[in-house]
N, C-alpha and C. Protein backbone atom coordinates (compact mmCIF):
# COMPACT_ATOMS: atom_id res chain seq x y z
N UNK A 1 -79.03 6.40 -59.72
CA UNK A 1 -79.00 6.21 -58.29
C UNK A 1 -78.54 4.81 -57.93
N UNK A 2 -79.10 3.68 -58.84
CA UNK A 2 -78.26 2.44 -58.40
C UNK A 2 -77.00 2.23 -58.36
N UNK A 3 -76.50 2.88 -59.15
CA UNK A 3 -75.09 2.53 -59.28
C UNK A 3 -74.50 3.04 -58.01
N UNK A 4 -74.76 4.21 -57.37
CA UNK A 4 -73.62 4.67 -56.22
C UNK A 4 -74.63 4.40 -55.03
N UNK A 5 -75.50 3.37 -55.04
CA UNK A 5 -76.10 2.61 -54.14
C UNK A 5 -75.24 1.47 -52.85
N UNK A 6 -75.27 1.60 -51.68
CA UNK A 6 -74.39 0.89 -50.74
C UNK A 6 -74.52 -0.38 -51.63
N UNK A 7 -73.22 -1.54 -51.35
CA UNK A 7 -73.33 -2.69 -52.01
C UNK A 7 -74.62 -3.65 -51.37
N UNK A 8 -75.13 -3.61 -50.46
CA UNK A 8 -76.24 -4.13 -50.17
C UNK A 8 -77.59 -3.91 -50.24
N UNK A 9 -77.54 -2.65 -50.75
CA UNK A 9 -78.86 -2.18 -51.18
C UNK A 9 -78.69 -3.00 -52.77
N UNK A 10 -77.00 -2.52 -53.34
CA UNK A 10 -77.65 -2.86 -54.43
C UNK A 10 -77.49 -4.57 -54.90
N UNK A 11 -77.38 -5.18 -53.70
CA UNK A 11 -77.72 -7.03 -54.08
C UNK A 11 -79.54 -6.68 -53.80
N UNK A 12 -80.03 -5.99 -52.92
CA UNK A 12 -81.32 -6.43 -52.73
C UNK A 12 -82.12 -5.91 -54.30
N UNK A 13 -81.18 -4.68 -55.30
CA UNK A 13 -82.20 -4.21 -56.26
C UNK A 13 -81.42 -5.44 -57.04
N UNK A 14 -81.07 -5.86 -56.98
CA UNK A 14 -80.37 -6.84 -58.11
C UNK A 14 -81.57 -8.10 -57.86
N UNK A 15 -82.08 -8.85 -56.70
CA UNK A 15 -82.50 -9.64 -56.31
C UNK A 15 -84.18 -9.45 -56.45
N UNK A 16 -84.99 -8.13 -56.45
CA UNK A 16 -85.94 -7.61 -57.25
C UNK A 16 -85.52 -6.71 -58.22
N UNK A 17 -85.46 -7.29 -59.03
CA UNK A 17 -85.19 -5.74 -60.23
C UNK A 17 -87.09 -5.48 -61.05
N UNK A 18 -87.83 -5.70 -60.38
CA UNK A 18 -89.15 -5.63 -61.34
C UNK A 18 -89.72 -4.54 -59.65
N UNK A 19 -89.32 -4.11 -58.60
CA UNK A 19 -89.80 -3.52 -57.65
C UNK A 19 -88.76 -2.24 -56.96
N UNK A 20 -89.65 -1.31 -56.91
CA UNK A 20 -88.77 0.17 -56.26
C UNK A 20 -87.99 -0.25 -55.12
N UNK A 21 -86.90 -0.77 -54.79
CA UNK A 21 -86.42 -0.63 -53.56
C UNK A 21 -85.65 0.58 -52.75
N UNK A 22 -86.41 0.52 -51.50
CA UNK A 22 -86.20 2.07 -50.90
C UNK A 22 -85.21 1.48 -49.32
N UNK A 23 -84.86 2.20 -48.95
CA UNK A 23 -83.73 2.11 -47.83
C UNK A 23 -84.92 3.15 -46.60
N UNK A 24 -85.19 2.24 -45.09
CA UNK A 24 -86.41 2.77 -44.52
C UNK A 24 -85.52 2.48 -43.17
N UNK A 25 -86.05 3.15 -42.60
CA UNK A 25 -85.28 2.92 -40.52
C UNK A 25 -85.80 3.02 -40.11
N UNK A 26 -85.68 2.07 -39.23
CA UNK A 26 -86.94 1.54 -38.01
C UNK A 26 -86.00 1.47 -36.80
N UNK A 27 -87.19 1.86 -35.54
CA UNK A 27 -87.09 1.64 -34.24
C UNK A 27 -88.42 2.06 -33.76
N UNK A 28 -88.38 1.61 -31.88
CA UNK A 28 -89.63 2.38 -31.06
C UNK A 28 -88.44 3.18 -30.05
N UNK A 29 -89.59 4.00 -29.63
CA UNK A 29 -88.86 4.17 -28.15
C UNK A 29 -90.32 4.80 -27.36
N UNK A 30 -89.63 5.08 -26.38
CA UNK A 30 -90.71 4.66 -25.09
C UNK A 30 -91.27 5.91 -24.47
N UNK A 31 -92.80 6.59 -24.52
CA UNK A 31 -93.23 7.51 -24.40
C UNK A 31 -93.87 7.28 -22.97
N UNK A 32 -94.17 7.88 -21.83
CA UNK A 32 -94.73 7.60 -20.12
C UNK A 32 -95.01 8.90 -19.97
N UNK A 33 -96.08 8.71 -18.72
CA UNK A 33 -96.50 9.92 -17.91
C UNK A 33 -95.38 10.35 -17.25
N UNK A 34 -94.50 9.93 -16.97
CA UNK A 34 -93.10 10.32 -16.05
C UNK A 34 -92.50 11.16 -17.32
N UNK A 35 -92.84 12.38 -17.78
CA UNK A 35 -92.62 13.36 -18.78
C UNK A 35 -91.24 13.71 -18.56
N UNK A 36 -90.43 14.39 -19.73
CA UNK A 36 -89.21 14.76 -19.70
C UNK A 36 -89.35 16.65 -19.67
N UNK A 37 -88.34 17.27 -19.38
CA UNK A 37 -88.50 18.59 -19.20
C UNK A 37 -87.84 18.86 -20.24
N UNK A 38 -88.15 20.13 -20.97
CA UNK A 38 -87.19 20.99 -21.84
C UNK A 38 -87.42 22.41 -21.77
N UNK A 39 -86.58 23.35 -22.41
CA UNK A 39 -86.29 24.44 -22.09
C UNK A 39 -87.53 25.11 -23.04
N UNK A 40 -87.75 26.31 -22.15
CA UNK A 40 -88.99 27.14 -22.65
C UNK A 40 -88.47 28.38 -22.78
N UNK A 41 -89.24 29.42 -23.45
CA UNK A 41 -89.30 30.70 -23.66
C UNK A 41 -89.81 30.99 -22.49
N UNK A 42 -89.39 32.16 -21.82
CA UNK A 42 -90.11 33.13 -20.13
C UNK A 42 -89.18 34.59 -20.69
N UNK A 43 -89.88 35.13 -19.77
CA UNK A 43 -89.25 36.69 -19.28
C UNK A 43 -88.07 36.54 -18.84
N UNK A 44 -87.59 37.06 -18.90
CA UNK A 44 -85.86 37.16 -18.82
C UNK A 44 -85.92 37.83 -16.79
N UNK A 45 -85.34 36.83 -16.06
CA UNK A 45 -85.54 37.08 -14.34
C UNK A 45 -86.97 36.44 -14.34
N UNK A 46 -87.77 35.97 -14.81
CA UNK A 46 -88.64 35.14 -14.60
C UNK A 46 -88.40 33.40 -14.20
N UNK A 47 -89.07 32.70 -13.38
CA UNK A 47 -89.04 31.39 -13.63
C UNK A 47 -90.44 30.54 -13.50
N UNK A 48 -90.24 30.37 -15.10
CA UNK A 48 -91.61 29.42 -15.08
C UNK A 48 -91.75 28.04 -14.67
N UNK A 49 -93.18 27.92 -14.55
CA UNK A 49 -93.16 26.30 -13.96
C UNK A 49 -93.71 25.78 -14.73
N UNK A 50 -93.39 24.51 -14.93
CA UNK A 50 -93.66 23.17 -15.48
C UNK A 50 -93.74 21.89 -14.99
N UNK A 51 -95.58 21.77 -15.25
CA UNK A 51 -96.17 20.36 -14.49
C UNK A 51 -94.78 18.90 -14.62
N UNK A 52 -94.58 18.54 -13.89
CA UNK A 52 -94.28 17.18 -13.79
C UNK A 52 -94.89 15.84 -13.43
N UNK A 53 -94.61 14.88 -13.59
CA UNK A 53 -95.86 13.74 -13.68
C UNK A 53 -94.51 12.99 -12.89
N UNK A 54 -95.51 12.22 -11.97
CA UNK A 54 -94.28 11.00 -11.45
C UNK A 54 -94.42 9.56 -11.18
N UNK A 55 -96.09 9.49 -12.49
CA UNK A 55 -96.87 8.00 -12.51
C UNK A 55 -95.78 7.16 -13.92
N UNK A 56 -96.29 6.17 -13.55
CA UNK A 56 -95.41 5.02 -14.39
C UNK A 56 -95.67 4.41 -15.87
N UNK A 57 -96.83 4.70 -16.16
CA UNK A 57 -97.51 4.28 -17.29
C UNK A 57 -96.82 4.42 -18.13
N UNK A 58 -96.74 3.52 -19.37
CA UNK A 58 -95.81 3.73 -21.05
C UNK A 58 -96.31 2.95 -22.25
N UNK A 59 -96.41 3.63 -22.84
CA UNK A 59 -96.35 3.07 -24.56
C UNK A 59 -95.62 3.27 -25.64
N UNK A 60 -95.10 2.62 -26.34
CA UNK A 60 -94.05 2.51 -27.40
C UNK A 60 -94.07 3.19 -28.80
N UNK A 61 -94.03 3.71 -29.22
CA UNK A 61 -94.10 4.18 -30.64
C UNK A 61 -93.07 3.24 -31.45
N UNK A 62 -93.55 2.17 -32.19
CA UNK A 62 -92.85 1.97 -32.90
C UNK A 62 -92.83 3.25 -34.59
N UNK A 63 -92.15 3.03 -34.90
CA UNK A 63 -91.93 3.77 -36.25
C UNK A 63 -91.15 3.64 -37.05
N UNK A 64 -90.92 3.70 -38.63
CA UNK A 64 -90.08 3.45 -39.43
C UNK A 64 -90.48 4.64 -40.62
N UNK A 65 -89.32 5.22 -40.93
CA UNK A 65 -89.24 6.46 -41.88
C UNK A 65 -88.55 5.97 -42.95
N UNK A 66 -88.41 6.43 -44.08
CA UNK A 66 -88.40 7.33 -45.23
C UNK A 66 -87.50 8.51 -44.98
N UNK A 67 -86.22 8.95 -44.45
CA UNK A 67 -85.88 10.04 -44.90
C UNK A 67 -85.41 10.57 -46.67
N UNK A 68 -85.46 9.81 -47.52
CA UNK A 68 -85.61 10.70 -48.56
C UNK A 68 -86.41 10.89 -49.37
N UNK A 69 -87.70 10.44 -49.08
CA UNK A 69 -89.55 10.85 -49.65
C UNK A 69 -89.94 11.63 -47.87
N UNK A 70 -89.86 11.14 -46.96
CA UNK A 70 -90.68 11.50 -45.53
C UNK A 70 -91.98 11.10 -45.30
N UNK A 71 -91.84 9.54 -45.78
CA UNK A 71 -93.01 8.83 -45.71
C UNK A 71 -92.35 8.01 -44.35
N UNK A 72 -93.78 8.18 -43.78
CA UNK A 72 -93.36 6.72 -42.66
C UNK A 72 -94.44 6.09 -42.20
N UNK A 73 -94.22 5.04 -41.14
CA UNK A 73 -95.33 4.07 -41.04
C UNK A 73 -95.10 4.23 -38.90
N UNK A 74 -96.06 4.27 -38.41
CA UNK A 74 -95.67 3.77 -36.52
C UNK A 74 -97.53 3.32 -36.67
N UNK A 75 -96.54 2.94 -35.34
CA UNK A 75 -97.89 1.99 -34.35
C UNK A 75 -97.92 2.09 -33.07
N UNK A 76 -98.54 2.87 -31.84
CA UNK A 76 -98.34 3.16 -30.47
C UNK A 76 -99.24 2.03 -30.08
N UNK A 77 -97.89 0.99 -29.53
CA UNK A 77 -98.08 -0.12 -28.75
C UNK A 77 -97.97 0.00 -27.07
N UNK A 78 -98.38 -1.27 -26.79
CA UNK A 78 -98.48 -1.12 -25.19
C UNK A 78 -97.10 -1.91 -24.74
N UNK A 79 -96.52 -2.65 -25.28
CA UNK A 79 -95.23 -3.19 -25.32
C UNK A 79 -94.01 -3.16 -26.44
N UNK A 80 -92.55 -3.47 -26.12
CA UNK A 80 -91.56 -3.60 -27.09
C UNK A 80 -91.21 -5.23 -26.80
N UNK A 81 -92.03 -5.99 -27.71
CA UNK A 81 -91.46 -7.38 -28.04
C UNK A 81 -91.81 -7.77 -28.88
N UNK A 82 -91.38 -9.21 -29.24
CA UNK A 82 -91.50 -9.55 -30.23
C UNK A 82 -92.89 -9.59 -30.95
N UNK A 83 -93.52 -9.91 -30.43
CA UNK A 83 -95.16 -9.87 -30.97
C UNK A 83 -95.46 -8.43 -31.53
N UNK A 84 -95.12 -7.04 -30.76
CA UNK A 84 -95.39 -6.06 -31.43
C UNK A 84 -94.56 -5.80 -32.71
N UNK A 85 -93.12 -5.94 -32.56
CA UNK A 85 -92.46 -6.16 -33.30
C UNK A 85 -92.84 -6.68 -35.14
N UNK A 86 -93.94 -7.45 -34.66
CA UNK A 86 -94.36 -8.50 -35.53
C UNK A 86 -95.37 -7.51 -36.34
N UNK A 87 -96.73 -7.20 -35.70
CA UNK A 87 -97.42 -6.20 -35.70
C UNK A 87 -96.96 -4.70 -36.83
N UNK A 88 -95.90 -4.45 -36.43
CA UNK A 88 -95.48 -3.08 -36.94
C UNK A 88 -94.37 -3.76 -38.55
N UNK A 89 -94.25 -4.79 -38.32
CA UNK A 89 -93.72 -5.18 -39.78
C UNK A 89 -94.85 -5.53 -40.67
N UNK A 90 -95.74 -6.23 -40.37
CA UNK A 90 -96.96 -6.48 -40.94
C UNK A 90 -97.20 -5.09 -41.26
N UNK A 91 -97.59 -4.20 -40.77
CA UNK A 91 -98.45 -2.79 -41.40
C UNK A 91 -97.58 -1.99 -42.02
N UNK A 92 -95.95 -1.91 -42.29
CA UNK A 92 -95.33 -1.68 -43.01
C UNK A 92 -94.78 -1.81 -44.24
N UNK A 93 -95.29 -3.46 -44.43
CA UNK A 93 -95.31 -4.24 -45.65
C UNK A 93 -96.65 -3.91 -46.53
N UNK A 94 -97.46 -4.01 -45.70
CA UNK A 94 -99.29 -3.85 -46.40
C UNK A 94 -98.97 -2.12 -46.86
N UNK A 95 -98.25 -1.40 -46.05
CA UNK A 95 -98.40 0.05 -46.45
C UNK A 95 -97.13 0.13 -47.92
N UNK A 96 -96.29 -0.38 -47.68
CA UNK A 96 -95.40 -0.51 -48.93
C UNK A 96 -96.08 -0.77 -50.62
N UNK A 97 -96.93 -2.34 -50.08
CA UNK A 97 -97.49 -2.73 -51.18
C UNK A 97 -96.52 -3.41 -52.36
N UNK A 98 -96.99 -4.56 -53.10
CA UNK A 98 -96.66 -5.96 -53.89
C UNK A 98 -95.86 -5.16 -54.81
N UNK A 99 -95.66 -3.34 -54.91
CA UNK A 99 -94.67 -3.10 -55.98
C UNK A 99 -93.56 -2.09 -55.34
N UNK A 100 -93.39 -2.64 -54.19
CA UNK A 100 -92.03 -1.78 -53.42
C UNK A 100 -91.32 -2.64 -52.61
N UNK A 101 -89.84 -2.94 -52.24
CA UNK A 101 -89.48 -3.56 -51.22
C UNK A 101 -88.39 -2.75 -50.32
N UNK A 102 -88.27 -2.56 -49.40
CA UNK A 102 -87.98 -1.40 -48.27
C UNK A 102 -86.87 -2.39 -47.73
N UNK A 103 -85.15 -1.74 -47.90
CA UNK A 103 -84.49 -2.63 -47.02
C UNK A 103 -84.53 -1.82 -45.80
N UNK A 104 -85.12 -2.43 -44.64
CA UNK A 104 -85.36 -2.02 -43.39
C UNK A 104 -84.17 -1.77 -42.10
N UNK A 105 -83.78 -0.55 -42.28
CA UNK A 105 -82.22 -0.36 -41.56
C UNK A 105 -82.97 -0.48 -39.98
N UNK A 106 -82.14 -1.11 -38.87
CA UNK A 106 -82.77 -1.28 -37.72
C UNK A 106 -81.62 -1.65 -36.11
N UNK A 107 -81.66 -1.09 -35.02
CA UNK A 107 -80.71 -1.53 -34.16
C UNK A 107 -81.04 -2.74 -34.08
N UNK A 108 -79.89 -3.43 -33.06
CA UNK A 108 -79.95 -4.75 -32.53
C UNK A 108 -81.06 -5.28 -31.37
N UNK A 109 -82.08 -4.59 -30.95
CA UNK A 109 -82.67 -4.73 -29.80
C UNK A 109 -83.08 -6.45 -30.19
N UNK A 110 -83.43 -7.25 -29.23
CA UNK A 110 -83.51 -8.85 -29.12
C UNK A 110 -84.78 -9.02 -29.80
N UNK A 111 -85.92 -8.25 -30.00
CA UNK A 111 -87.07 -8.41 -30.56
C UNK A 111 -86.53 -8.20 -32.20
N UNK A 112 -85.75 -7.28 -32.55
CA UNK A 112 -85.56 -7.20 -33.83
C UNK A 112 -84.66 -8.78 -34.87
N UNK A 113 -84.12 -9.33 -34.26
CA UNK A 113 -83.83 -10.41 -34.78
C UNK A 113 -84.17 -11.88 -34.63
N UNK A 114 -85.40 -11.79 -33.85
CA UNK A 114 -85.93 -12.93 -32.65
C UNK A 114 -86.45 -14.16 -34.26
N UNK A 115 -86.11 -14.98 -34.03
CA UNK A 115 -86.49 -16.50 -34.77
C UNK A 115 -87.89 -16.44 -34.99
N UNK A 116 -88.45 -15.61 -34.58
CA UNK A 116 -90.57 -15.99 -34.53
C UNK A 116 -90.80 -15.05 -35.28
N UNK A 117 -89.89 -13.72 -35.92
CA UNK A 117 -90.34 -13.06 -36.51
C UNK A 117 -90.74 -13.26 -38.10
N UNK A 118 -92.29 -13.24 -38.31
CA UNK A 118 -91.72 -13.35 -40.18
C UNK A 118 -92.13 -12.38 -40.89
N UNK A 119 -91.51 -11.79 -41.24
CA UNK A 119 -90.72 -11.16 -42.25
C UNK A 119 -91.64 -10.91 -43.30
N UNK A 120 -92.13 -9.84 -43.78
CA UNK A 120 -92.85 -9.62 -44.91
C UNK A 120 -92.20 -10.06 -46.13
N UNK A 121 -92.78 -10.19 -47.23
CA UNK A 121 -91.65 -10.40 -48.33
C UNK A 121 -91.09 -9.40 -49.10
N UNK A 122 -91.98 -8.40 -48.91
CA UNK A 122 -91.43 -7.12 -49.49
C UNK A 122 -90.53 -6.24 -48.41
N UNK A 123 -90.12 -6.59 -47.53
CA UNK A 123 -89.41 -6.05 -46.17
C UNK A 123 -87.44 -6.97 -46.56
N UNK A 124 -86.51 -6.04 -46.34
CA UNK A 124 -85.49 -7.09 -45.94
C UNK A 124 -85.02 -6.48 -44.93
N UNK A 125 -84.40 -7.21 -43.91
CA UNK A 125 -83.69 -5.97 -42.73
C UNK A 125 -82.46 -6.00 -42.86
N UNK A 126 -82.07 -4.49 -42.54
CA UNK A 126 -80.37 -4.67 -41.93
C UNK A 126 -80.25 -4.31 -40.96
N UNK A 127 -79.55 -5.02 -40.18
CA UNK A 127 -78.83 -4.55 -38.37
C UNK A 127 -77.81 -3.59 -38.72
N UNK A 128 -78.02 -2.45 -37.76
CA UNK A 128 -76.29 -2.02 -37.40
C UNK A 128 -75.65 -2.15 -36.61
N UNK A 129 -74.76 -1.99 -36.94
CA UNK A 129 -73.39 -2.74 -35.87
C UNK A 129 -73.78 -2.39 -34.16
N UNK A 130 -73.57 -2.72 -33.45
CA UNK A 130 -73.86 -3.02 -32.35
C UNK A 130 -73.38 -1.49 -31.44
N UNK A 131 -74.14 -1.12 -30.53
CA UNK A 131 -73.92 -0.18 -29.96
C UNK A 131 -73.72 1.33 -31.07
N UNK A 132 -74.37 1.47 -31.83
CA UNK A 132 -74.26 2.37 -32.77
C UNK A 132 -75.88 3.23 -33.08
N UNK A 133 -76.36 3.66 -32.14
CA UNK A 133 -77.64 4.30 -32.09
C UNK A 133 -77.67 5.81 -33.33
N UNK A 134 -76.54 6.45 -33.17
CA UNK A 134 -76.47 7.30 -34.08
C UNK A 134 -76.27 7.03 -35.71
N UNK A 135 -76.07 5.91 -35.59
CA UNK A 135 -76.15 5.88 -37.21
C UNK A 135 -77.65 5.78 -38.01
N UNK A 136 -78.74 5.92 -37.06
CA UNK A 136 -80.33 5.59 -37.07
C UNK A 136 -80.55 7.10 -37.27
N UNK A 137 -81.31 7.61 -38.78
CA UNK A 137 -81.91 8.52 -38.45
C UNK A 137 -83.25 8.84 -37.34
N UNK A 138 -84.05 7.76 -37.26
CA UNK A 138 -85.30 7.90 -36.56
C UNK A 138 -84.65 8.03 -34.71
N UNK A 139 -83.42 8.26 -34.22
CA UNK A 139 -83.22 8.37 -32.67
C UNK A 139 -83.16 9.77 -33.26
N UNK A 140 -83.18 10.83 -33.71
CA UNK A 140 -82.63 11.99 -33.68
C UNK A 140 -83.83 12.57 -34.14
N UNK A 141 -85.12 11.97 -34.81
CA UNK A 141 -86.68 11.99 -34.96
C UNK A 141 -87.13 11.66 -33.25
N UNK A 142 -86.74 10.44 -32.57
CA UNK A 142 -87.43 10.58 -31.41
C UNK A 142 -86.95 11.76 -30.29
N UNK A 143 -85.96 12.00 -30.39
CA UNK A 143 -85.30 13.58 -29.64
C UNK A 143 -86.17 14.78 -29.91
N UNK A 144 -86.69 14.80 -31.50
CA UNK A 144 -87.42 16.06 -31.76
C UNK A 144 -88.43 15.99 -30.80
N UNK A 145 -89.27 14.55 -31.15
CA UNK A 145 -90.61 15.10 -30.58
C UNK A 145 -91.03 14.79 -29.25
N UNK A 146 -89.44 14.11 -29.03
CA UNK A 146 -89.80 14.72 -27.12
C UNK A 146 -89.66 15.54 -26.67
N UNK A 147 -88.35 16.97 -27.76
CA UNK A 147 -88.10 18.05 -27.04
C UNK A 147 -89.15 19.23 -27.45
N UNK A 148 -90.05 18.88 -28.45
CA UNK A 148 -90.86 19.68 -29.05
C UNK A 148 -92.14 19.88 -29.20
N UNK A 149 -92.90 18.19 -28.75
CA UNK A 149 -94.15 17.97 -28.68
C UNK A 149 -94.85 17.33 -27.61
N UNK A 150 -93.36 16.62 -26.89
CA UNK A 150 -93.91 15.92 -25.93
C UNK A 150 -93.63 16.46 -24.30
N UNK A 151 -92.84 17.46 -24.32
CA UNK A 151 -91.95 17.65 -23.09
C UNK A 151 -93.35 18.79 -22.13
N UNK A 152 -93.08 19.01 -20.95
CA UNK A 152 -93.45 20.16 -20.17
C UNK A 152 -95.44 19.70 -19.73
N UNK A 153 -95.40 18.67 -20.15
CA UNK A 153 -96.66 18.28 -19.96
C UNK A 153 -97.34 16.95 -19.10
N UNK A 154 -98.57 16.95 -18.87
CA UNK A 154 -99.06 16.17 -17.85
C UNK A 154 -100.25 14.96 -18.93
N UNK A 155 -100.45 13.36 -18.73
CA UNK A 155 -100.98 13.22 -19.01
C UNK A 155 -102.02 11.99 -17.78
N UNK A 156 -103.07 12.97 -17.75
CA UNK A 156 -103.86 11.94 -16.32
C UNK A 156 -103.79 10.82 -16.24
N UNK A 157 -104.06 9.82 -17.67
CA UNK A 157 -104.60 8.40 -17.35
C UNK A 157 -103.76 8.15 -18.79
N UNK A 158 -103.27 6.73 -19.29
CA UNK A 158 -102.95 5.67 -20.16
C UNK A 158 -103.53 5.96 -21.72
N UNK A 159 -104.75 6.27 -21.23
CA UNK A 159 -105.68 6.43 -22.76
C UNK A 159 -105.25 8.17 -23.24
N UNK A 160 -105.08 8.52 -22.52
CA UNK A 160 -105.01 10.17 -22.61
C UNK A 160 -103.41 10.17 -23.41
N UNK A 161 -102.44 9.62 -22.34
CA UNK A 161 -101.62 9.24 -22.92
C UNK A 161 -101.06 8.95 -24.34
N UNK A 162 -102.00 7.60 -24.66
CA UNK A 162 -101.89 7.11 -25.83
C UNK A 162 -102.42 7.67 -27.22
N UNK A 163 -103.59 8.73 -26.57
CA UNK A 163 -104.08 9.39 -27.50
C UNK A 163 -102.89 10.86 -27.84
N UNK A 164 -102.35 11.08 -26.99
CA UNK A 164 -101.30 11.74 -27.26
C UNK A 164 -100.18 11.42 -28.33
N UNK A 165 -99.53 10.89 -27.84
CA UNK A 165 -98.76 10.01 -28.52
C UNK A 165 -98.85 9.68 -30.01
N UNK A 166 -100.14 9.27 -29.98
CA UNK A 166 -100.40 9.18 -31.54
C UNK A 166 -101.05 10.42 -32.51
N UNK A 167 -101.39 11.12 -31.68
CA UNK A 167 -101.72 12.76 -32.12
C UNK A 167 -100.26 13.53 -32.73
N UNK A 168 -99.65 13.02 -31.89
CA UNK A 168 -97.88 13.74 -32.17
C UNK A 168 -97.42 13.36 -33.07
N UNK A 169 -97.73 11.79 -33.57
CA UNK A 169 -96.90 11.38 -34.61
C UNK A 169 -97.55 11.56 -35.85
N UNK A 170 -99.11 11.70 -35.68
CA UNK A 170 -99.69 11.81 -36.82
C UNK A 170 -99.91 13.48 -37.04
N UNK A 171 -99.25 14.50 -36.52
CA UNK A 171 -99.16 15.89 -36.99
C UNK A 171 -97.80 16.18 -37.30
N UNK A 172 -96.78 15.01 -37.39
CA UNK A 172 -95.39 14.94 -38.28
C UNK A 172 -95.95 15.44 -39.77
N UNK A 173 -95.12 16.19 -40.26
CA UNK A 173 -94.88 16.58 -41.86
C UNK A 173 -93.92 15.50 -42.92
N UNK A 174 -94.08 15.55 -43.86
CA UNK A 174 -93.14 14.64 -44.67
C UNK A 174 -91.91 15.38 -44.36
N UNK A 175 -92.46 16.55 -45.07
CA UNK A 175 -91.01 17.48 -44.59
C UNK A 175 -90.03 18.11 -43.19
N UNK A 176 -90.94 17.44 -42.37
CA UNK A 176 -90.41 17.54 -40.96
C UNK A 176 -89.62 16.25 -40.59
N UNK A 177 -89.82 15.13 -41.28
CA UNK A 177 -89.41 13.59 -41.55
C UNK A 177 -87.59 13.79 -41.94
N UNK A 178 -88.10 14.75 -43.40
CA UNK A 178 -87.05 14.69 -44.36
C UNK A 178 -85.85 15.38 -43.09
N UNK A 179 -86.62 16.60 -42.66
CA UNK A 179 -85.05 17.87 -42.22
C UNK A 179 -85.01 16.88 -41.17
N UNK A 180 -85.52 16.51 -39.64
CA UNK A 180 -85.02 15.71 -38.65
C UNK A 180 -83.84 14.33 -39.13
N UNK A 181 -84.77 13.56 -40.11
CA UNK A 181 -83.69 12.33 -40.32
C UNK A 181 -82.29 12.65 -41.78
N UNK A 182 -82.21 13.82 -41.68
CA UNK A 182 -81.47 14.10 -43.06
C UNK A 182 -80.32 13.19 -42.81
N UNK A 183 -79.87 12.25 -43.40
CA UNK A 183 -78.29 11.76 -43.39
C UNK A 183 -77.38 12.32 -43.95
N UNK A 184 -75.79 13.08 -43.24
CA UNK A 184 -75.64 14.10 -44.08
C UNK A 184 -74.70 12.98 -44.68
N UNK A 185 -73.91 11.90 -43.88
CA UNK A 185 -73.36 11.23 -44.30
C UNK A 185 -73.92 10.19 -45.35
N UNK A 186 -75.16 10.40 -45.55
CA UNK A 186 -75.78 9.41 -46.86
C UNK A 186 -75.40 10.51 -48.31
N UNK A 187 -75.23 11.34 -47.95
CA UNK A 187 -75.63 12.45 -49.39
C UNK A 187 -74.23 12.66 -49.85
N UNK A 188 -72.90 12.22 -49.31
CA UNK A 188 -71.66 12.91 -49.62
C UNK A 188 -71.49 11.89 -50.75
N UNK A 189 -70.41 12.29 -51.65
CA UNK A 189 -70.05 11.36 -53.10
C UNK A 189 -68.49 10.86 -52.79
């Protein structure tokens, strides 16, 4: 597997060669009571209804996957900055552990490259090129589970919310990880 490894993965296994290095993608995105709609099963000439919410409240899921084990790590924060930022690298590193180092694929958002951030040692990041959201398996993970877990629903208050939110991410499968973030363009020779 090293050998037909991107050339930057394989300076980082060259640079630990005594630790597993794994290729991991990170982002948050932004979960609110202002719910999104998606399409349902009804009776055919039927039209069903679906609660809508039109309060303001939000919390962040950060998260970072594993699509080729379907291990991952999130944290449902109350903000996207640098401090959380900080937060969700810390518990990604401690979850990795002193015999793995994860090059951390990640967009450009201003918290992700901010000067205050430090950096686990078992963490390295890579940016992608700018304006390039689809090359992230985890945006096509946050599509699932808004169109699948999160959509058509009401949540009263912040806490209800948040307890949501993290209910959703923690009834993800490894194998629901793997098929959502599959790269088909990682697997071709």
């Amino acid at each position: 597997m090293a050998a037909s490894s991107p050339p930057f993965v394989q300076r980082v296994r060259d640079r630990h060669p005594d630790k597993c290095v794994e290729v991991w993608f990170q982002d948050e995105s932004r979960f609110g009571q202002k719910g999104c709609l998606s399409r349902v099963w009804a009776l055919r000439g039927s039209r069903p209804v679906v609660p809508l919410q039109n309060e303001y409240e939000w919390v962040y899921l950060y998260g970072a996957v594993n699509p080729q084990t379907g291990e991952s790590c999130a944290l449902v924060l109350p903000w996207a900055n640098t401090e959380m930022m900080q937060l969700h690298l810390d518990a990604l590193g401690a979850q990795l552990g002193p015999d793995r180092h994860a090059v951390l694929v990640l967009d450009n958002a201003g918290w992700h490259g901010s000067n205050r951030l430090q950096v686990p040692e078992n963490l390295t990041l890579l940016p992608l090129p700018a304006y390039c959201p689809e090359l992230n398996p985890v945006e096509r993970l946050w599509h699932w589970l808004k169109d699948h877990e999160f959509s058509n629903r009401v949540y009263p208050d912040p806490e209800v919310l948040l307890d949501a939110v993290a209910d959703m991410w923690n009834t993800l499968t490894a194998e629901r990880i793997q098929s959502v973030c599959r790269c088909v363009w990682k697997h071709k020779d």
